[in-house]
Protein backbone atom coordinates (compact mmCIF):
# COMPACT_ATOMS: atom_id res chain seq x y z
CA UNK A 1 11.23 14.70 24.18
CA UNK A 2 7.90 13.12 23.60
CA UNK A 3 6.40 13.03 20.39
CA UNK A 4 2.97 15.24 19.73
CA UNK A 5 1.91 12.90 16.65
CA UNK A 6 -1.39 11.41 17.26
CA UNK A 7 -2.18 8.36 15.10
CA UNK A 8 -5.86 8.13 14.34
CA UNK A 9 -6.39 4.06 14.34
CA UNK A 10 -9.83 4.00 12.66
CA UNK A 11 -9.27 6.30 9.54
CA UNK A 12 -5.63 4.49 9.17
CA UNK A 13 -7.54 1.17 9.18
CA UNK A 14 -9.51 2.52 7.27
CA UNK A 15 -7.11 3.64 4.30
CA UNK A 16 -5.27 0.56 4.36
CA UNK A 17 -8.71 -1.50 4.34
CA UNK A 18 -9.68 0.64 0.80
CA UNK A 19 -6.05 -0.31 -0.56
CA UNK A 20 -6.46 -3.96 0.10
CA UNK A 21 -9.92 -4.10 -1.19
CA UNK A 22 -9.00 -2.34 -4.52
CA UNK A 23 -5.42 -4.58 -4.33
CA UNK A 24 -8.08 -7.83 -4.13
CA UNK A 25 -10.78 -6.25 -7.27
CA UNK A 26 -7.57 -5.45 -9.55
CA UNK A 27 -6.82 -9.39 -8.88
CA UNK A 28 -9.79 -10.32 -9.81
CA UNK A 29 -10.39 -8.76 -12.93
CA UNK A 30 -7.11 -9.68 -14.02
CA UNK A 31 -7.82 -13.37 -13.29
CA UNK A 32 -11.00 -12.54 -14.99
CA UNK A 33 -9.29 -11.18 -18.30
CA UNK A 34 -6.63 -13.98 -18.03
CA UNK A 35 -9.58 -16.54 -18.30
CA UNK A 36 -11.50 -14.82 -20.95
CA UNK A 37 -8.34 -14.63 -23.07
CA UNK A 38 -7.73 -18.09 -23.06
CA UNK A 39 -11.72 -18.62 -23.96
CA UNK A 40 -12.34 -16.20 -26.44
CA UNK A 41 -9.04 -14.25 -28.27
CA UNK A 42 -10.56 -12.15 -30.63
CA UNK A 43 -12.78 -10.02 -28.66
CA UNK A 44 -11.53 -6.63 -28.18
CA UNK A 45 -13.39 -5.87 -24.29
CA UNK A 46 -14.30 -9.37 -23.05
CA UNK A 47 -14.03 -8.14 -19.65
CA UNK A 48 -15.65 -5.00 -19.73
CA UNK A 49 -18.62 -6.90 -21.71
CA UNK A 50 -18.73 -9.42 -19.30
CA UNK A 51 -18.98 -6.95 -16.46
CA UNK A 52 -21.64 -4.65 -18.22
CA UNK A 53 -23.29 -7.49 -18.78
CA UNK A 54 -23.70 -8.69 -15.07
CA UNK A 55 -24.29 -5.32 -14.26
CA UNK A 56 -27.48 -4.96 -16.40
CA UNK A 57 -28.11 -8.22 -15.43
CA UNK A 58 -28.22 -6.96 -11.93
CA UNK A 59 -29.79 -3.84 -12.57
CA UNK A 60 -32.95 -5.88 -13.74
């Protein structure tokens, strides 16, 4: 009557950890756009300028 299933702890943790990571980026950005919006509501990407822009930045 026992079960067989074996529950493998660390890649579980792991999988949930990668959800609530990408759960906390998808926040941000969206606070991100929410604030840019308010700032400046004409431009088409301000979000994805912003980020490519502190990407180069960091590139440097």
């Amino acid at each position: 009557m026992a079960s067989e299933t074996v529950v493998d702890f660390a890649a579980a943790s792991e999988k949930h950890r990668h959800q609530r990571d990408h759960r906390d980026k998808e926040a941000r950005v969206e606070a991100i756009r929410e604030r840019f919006e308010q700032a400046l509501p004409t431009r088409k990407t301000p979000v994805k300028d912003y980020l490519r822009k502190k990407r180069a930045k960091k590139k440097r």
